[in-house]
N, C-alpha and C. Protein backbone atom coordinates (compact mmCIF):
# COMPACT_ATOMS: atom_id res chain seq x y z
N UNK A 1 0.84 -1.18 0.00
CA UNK A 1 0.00 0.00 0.00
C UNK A 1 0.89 1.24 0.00
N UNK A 2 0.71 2.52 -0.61
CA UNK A 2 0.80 3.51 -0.45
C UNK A 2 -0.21 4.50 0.09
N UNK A 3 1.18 5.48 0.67
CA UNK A 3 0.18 7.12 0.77
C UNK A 3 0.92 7.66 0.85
N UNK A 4 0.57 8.81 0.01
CA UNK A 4 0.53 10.20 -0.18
C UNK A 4 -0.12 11.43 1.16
N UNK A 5 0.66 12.18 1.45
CA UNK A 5 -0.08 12.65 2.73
C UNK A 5 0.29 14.14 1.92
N UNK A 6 -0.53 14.71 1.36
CA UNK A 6 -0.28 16.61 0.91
C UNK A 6 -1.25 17.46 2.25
N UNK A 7 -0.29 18.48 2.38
CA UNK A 7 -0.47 19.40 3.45
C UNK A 7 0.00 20.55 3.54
N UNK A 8 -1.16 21.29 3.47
CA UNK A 8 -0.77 23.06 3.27
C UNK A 8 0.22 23.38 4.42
N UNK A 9 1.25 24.15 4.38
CA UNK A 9 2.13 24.32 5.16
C UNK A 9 2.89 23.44 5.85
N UNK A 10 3.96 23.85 6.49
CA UNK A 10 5.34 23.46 7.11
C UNK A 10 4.76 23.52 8.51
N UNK A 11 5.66 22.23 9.14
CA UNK A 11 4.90 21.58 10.29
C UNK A 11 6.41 23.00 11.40
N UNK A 12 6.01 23.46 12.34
CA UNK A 12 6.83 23.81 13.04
C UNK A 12 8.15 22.98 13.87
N UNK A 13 9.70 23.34 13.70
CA UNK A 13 10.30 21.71 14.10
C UNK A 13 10.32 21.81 15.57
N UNK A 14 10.60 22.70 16.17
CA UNK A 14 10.10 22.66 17.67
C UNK A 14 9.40 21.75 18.76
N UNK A 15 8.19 22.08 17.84
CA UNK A 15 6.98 21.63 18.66
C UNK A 15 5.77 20.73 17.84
N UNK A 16 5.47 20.76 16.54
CA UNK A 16 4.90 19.69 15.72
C UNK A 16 5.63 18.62 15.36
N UNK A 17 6.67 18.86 14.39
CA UNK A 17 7.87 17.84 13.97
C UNK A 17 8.26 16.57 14.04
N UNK A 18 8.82 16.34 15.57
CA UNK A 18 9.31 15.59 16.11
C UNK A 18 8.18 14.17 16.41
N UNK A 19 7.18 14.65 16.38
CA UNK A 19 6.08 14.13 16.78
C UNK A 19 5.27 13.15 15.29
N UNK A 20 5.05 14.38 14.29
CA UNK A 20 4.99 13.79 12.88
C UNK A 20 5.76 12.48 12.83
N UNK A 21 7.00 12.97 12.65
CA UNK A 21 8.15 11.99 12.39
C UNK A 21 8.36 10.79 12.37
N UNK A 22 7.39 10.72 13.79
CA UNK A 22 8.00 9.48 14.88
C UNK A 22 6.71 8.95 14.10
N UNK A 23 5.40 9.57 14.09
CA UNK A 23 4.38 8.47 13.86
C UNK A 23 4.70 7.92 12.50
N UNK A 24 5.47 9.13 11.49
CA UNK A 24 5.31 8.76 9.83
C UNK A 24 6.57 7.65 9.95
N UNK A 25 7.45 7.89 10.93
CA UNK A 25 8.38 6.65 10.91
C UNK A 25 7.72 4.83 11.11
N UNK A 26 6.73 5.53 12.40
CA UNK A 26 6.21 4.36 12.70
C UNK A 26 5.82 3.50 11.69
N UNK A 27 4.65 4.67 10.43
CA UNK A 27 3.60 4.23 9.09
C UNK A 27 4.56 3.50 7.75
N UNK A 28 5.51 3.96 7.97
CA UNK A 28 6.85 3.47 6.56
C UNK A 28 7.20 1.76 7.08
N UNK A 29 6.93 1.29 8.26
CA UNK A 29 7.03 -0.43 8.42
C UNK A 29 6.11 -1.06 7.92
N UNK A 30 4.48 0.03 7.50
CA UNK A 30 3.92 -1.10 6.74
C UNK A 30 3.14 -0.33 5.44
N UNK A 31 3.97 0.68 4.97
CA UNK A 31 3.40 1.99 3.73
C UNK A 31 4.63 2.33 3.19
N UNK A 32 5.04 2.45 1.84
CA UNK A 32 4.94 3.49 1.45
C UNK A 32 4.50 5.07 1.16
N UNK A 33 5.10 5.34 2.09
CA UNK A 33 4.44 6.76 2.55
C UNK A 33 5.82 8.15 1.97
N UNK A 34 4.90 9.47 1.70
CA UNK A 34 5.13 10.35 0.68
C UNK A 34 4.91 11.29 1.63
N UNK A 35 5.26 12.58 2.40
CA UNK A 35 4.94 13.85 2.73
C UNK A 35 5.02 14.86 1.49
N UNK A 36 3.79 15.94 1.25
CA UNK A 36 4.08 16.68 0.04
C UNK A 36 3.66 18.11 0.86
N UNK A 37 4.44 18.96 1.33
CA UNK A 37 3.80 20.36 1.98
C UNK A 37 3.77 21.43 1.00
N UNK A 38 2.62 21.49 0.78
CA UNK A 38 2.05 22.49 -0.10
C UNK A 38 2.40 24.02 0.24
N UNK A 39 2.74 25.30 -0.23
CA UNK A 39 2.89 26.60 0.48
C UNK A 39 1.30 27.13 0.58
N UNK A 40 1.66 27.68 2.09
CA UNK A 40 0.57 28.32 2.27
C UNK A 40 0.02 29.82 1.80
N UNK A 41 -0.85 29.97 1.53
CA UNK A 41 -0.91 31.35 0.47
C UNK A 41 -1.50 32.33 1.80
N UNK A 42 -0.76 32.76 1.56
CA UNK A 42 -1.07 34.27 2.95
C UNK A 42 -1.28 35.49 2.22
N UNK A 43 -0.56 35.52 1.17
CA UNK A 43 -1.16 37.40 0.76
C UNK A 43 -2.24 37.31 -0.30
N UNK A 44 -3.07 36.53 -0.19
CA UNK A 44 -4.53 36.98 -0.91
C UNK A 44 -5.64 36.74 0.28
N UNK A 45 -6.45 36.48 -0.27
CA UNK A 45 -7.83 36.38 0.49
C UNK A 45 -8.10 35.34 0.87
N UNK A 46 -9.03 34.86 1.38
CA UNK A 46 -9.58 33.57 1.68
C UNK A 46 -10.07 32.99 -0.07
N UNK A 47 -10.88 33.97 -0.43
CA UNK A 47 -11.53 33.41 -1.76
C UNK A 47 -10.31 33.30 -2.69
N UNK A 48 -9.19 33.62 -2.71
CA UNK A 48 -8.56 33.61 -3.82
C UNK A 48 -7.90 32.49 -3.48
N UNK A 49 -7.45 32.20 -1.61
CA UNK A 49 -6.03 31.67 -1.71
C UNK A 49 -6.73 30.26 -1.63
N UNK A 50 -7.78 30.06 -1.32
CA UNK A 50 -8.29 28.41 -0.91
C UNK A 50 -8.24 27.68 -2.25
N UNK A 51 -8.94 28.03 -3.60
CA UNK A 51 -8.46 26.97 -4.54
C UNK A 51 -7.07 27.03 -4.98
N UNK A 52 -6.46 28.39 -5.46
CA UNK A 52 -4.80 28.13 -5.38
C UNK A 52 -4.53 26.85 -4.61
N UNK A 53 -4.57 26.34 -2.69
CA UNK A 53 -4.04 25.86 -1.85
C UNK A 53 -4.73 23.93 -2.41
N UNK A 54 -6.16 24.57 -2.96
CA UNK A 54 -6.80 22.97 -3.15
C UNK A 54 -6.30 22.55 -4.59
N UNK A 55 -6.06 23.35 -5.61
CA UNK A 55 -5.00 22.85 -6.55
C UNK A 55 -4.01 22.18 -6.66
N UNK A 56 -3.23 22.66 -5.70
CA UNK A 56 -2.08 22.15 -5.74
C UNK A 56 -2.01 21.15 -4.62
N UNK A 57 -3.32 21.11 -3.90
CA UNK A 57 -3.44 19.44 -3.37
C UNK A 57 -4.19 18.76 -4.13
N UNK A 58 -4.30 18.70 -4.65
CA UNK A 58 -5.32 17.61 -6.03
C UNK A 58 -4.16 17.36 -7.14
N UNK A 59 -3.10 18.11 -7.62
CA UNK A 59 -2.31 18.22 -8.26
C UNK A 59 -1.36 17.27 -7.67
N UNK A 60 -0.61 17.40 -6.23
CA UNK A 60 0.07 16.51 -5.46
C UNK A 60 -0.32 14.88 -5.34
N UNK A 61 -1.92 14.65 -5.42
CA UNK A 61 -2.58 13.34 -5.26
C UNK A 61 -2.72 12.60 -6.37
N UNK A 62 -2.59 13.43 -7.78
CA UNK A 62 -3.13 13.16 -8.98
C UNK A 62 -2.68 11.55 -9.65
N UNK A 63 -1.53 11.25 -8.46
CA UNK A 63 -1.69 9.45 -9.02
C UNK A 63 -2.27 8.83 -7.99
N UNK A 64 -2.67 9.24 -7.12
CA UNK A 64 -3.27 8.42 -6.14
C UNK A 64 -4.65 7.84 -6.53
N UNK A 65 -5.05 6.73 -6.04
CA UNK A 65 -6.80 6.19 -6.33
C UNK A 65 -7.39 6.08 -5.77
N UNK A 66 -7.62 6.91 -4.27
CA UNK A 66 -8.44 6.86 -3.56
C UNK A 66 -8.38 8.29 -2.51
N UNK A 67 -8.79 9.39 -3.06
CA UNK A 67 -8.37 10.65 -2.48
C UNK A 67 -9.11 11.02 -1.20
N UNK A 68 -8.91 11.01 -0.16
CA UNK A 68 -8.99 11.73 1.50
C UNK A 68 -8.66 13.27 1.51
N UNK A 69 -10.10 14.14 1.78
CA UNK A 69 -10.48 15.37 2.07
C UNK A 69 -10.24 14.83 3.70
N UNK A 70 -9.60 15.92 4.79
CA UNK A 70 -9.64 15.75 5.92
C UNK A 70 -10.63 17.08 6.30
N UNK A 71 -11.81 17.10 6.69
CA UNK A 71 -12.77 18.40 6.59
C UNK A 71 -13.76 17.75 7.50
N UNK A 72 -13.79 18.78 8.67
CA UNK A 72 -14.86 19.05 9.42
C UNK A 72 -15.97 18.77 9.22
N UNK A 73 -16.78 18.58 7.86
CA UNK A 73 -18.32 18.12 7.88
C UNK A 73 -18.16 16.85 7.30
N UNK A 74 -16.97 16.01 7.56
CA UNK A 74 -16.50 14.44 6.70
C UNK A 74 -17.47 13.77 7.61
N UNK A 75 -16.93 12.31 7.21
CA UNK A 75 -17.35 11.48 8.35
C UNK A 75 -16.06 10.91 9.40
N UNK A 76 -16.62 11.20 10.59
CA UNK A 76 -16.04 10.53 11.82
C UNK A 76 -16.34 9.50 11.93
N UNK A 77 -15.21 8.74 11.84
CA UNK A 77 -14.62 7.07 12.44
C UNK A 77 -14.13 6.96 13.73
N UNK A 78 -13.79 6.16 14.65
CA UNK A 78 -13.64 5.81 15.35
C UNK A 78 -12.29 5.01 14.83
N UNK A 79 -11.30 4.91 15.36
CA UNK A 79 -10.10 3.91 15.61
C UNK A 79 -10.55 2.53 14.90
N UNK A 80 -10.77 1.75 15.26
CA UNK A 80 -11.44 0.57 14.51
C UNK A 80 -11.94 1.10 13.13
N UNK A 81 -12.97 1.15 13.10
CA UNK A 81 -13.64 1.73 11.49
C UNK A 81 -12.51 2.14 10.63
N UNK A 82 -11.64 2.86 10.55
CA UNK A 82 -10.17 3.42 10.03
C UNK A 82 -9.71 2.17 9.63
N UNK A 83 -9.28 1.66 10.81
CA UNK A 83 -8.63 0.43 10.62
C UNK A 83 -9.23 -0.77 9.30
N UNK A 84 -10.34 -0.59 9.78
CA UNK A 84 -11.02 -1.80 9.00
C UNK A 84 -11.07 -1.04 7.39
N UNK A 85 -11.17 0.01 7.34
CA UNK A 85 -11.17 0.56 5.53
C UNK A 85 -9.49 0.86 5.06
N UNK A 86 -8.42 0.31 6.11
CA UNK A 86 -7.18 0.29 5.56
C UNK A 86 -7.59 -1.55 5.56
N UNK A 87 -7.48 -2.07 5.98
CA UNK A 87 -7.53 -3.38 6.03
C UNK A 87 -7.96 -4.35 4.57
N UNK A 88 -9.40 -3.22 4.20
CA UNK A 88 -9.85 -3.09 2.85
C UNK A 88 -9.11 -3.13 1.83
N UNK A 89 -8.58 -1.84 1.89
CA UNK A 89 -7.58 -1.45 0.95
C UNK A 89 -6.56 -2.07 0.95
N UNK A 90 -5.85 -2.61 1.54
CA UNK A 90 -4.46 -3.52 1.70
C UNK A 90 -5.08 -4.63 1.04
N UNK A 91 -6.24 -5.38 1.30
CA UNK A 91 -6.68 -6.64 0.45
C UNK A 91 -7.53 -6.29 -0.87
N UNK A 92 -7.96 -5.56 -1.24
CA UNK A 92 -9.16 -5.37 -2.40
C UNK A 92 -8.36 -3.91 -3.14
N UNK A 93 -8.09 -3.40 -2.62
CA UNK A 93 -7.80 -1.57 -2.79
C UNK A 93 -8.97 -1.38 -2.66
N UNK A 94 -8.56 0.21 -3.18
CA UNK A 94 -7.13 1.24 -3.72
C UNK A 94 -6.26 1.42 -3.14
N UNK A 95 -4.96 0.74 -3.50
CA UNK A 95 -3.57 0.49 -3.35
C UNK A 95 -3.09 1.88 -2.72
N UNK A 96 -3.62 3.23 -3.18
CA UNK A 96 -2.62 4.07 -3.10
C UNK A 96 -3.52 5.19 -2.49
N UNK A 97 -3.40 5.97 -1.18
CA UNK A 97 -4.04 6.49 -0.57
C UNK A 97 -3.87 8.03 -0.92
N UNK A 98 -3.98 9.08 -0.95
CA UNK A 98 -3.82 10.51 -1.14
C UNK A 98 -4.43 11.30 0.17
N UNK A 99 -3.94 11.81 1.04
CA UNK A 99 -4.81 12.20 2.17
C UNK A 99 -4.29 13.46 1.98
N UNK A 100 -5.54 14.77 1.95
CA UNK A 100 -5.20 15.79 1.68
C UNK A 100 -5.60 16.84 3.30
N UNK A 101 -4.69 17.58 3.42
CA UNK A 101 -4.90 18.49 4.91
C UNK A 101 -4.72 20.24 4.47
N UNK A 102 -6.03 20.70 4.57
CA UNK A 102 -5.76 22.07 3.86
C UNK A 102 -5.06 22.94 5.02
N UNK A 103 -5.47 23.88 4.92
CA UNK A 103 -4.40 25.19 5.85
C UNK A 103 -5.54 26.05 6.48
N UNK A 104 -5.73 26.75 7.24
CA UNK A 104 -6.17 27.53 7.49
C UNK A 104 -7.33 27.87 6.80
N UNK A 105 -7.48 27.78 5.33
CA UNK A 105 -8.34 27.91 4.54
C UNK A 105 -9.34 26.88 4.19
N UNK A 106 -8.88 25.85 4.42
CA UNK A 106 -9.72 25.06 3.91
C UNK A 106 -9.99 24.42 3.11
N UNK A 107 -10.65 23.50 2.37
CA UNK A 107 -10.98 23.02 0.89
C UNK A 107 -11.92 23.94 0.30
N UNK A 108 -11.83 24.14 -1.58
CA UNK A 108 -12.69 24.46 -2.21
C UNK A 108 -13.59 23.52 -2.43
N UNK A 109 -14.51 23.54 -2.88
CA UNK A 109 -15.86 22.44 -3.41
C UNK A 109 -15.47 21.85 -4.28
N UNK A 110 -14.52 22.45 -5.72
CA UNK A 110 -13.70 21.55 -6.16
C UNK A 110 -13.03 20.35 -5.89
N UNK A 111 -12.37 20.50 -4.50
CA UNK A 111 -11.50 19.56 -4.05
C UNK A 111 -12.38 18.61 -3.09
N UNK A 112 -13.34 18.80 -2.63
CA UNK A 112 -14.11 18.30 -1.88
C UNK A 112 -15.02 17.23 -2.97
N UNK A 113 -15.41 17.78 -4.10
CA UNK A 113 -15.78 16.81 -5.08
C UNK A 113 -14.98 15.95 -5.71
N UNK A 114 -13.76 16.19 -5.66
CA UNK A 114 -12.56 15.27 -6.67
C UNK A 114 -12.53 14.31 -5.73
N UNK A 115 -12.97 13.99 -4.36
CA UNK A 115 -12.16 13.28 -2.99
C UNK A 115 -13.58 11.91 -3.17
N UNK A 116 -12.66 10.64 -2.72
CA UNK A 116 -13.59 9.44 -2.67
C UNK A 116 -14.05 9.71 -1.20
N UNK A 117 -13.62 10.24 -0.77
CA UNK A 117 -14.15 10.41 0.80
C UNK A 117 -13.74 11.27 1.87
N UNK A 118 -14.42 12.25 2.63
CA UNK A 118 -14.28 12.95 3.71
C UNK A 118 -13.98 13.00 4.97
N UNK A 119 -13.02 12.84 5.53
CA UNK A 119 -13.13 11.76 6.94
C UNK A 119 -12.56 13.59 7.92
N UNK A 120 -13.37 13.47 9.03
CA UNK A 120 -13.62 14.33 10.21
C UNK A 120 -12.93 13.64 11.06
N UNK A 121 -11.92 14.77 11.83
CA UNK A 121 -11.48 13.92 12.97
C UNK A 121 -12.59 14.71 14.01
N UNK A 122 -13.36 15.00 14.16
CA UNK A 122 -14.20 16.10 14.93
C UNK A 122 -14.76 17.07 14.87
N UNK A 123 -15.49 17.45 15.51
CA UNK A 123 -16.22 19.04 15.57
C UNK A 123 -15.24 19.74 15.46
N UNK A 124 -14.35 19.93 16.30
CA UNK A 124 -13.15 21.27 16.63
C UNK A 124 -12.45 21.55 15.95
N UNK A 125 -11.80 23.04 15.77
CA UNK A 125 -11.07 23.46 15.13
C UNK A 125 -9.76 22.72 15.18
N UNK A 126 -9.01 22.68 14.83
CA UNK A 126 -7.64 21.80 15.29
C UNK A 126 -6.77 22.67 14.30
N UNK A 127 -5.56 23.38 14.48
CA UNK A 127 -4.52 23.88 14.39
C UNK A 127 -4.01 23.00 12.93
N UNK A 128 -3.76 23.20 11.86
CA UNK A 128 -3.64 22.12 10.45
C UNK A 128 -2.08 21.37 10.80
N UNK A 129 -1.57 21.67 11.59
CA UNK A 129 0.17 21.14 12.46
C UNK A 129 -0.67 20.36 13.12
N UNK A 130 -1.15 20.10 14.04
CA UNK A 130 -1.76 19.40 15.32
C UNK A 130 -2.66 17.59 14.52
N UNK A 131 -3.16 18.40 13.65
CA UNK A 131 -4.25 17.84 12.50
C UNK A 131 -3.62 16.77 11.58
N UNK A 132 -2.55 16.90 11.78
CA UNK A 132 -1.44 16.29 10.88
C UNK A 132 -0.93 15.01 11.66
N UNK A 133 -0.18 15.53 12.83
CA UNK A 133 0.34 14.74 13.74
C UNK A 133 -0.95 13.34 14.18
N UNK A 134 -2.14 14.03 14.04
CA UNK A 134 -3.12 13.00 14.86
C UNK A 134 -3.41 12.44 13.39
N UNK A 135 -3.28 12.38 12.53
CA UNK A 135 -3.60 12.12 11.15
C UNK A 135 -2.44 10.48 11.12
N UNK A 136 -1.36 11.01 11.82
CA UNK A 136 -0.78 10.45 11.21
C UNK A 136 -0.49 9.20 12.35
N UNK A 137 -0.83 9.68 13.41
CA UNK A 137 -1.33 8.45 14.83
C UNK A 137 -2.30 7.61 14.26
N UNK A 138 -3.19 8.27 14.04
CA UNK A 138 -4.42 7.05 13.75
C UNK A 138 -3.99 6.35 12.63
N UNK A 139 -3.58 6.80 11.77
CA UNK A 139 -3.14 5.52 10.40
C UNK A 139 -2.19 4.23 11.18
N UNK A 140 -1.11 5.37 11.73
CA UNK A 140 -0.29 4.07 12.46
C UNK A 140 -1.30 3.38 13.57
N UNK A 141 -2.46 3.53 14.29
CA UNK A 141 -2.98 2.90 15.22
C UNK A 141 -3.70 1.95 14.02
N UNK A 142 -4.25 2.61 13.16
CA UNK A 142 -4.87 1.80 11.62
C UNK A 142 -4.12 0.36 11.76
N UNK A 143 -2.83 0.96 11.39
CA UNK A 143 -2.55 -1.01 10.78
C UNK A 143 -1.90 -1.52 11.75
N UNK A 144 -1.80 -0.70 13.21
CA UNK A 144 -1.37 -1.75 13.81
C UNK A 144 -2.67 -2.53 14.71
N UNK A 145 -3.88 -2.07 14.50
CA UNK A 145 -4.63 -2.72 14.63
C UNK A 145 -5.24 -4.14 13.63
N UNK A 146 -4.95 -3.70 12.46
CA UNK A 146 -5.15 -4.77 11.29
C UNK A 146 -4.10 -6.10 11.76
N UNK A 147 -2.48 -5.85 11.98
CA UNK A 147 -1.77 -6.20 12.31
C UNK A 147 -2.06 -7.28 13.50
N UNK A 148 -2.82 -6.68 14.63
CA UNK A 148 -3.22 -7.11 15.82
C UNK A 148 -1.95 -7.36 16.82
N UNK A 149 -1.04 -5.76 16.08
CA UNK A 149 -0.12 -5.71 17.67
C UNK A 149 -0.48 -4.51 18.61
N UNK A 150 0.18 -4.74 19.85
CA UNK A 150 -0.63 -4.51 20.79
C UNK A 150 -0.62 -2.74 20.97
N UNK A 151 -0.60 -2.33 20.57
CA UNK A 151 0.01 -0.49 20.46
C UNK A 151 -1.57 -0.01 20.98
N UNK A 152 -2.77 -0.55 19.95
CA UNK A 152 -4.03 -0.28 20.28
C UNK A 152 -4.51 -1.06 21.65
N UNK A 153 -5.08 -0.68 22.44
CA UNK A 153 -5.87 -1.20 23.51
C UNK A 153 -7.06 -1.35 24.17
């Protein structure tokens, strides 16, 4: 399996980073896995800079076959459920995952229509650094639940 993980902006190394790292290190024992950080567009508007930002995440995914909008009105899974639609995909596909994380801005409707699916980590706002890091926990809790080692509990 692959993924593709595109994401508006640069994770801070401080204090996001280290944290990414460790989980995307964790996800590379059983993925092919891709980070693509998109620039974040700060000197236009909201209306101008959000499809610029969803372009060039649809552009980043464009070999992928199974594209992930991460957006607030998606659907929320639970740990298990995740698990079980990687589990899917590892036996049936789509081989190759694209998980897209906008910025501040958000997705256009464009990009929200190009996507096989919407997945919500929640109601709350979440910081698109923060959003990332837990993005990238749950995939690794994903297969190491498929796996059935003990990390999940």
């Amino acid at each position: 399996m692959k993924l593709t993980v595109a994401a508006v902006g640069r994770l801070r190394p401080a204090l996001f980073a280290p944290a990414a790292e460790e989980y995307l290190g964790r996800i590379k024992r059983y993925a092919t896995t891709q980070v693509v950080e998109i620039r974040e567009v700060h000197e236009r508007s909201m209306v101008e800079a959000q499809p610029l930002e969803s372009k060039a995440l649809l552009e980043a995914t464009k070999s992928c076959n199974f594209r992930i909008a991460l957006d607030s009105r998606g659907e929320m899974v639970d740990s298990v459920a995740l698990a079980r639609k990687l589990e899917k995909a590892m036996q049936f596909g789509p081989d190759h995952w694209g998980l897209m994380l906008g910025g501040s801005h958000g997705h256009d409707a464009a990009l929200l229509q190009a996507c096989d699916w919407r997945w919500s980590l929640g109601p709350m706002t979440l910081p698109h650094e923060l959003a990332r890091v837990v993005v990238f926990e749950q995939i690794y809790r994903g297969f190491s639940i498929v796996r059935g080692e003990p990390y999940h509990k």
